[in-house]
Structure formats: structure tokens, C-alpha cells
Protein backbone atom coordinates (compact mmCIF):
# COMPACT_ATOMS: atom_id res chain seq x y z
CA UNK A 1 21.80 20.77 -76.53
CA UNK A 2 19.43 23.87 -75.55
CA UNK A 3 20.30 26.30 -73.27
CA UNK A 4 17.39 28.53 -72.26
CA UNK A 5 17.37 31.06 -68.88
CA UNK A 6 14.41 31.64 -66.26
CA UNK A 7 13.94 33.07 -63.27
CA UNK A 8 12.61 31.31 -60.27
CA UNK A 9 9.37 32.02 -58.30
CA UNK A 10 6.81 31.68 -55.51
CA UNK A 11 4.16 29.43 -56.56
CA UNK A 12 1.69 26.43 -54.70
CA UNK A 13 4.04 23.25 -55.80
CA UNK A 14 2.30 19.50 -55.97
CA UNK A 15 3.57 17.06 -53.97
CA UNK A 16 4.70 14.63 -56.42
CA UNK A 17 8.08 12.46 -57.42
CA UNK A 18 9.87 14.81 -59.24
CA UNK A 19 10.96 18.43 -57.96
CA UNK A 20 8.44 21.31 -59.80
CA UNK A 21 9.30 24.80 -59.65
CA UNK A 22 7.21 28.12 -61.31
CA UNK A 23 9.22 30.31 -63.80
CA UNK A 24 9.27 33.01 -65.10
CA UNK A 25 10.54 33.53 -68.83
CA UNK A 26 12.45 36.37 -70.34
CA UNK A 27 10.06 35.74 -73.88
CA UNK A 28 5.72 35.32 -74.06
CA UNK A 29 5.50 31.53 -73.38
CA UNK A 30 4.08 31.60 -77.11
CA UNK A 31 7.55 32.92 -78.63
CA UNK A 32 9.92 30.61 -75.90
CA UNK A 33 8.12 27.18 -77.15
CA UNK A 34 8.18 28.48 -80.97
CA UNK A 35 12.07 28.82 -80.46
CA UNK A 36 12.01 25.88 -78.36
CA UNK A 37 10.45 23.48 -80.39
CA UNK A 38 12.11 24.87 -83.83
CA UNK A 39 15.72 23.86 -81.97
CA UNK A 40 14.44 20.40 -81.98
CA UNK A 41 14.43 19.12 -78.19
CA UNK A 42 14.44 15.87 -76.87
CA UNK A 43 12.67 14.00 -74.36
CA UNK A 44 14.79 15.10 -71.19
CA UNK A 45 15.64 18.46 -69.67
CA UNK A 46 17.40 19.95 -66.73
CA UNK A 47 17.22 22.56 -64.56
CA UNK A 48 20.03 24.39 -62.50
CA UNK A 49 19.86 26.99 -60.36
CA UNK A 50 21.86 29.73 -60.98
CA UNK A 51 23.05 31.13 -64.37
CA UNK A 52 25.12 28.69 -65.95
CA UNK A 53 24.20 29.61 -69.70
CA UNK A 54 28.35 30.95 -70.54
CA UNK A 55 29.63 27.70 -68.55
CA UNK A 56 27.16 25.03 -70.34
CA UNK A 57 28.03 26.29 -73.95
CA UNK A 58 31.59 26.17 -73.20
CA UNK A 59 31.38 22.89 -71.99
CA UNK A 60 29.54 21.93 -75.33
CA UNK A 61 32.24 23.74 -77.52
CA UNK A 62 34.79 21.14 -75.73
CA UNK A 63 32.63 17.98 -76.14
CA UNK A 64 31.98 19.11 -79.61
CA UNK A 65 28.70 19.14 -79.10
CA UNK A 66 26.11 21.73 -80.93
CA UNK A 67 24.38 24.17 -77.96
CA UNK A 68 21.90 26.43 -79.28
CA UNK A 69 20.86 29.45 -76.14
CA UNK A 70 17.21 30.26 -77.27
């Protein structure tokens, strides 16, 4: 699992299926995908609003599962 934080913001959305948001990162989008992709996603992803960083990798440390926060 990868834990990563953003910030919501105002931006034109498209009217399509899925919800679509604009965010702002804490890193240059050059140096968030390098960590990104070097933690080895998968396909899927999810977004939550509010800061749930602490709460996910505890979660992960019960399910035994490995949670890397890039």
C-alpha cells in the first residue's frame, strides 16, 4: 500500500463517470511520480478527503500489510 497526501483545489472538472478533483502536491510532480513509481503501485488508487495518512498505516500495521507514505 502507498500512502501519499494532497491538498484539494478549485479547478474546471469534466463531466465524466468517475469523480476528478485538482491537487495540489507537497513535492514537484517530477519528484512525487519518481517516489511513486519506485514504491511500485498498482493499477487502483483512492482518494479520501481529509488526512487519514496516521489512521491508514495503522490499519496496515494490523492487517500486516507493508504501507510505504511517499
Amino acid at each position: 500500500m502507498i500512502v501519499a497526501t494532497a491538498m484539494a483545489v478549485e479547478g474546471e472538472t469534466y463531466d465524466v463517470i468517475n469523480h476528478n478533483t485538482w491537487i495540489e502536491l507537497s513535492d514537484d510532480i517530477p519528484v512525487f511520480f519518481e517516489r511513486w513509481f519506485q514504491a511500485g503501485p498498482g493499477h487502483h488508487f483512492a482518494i479520501a478527503c481529509g488526512d487519514h495518512a496516521r489512521r491508514i498505516g495503522i490499519l496496515a500495521q494490523m492487517l500486516d500489510v507493508e504501507c510505504e507514505k511517499i
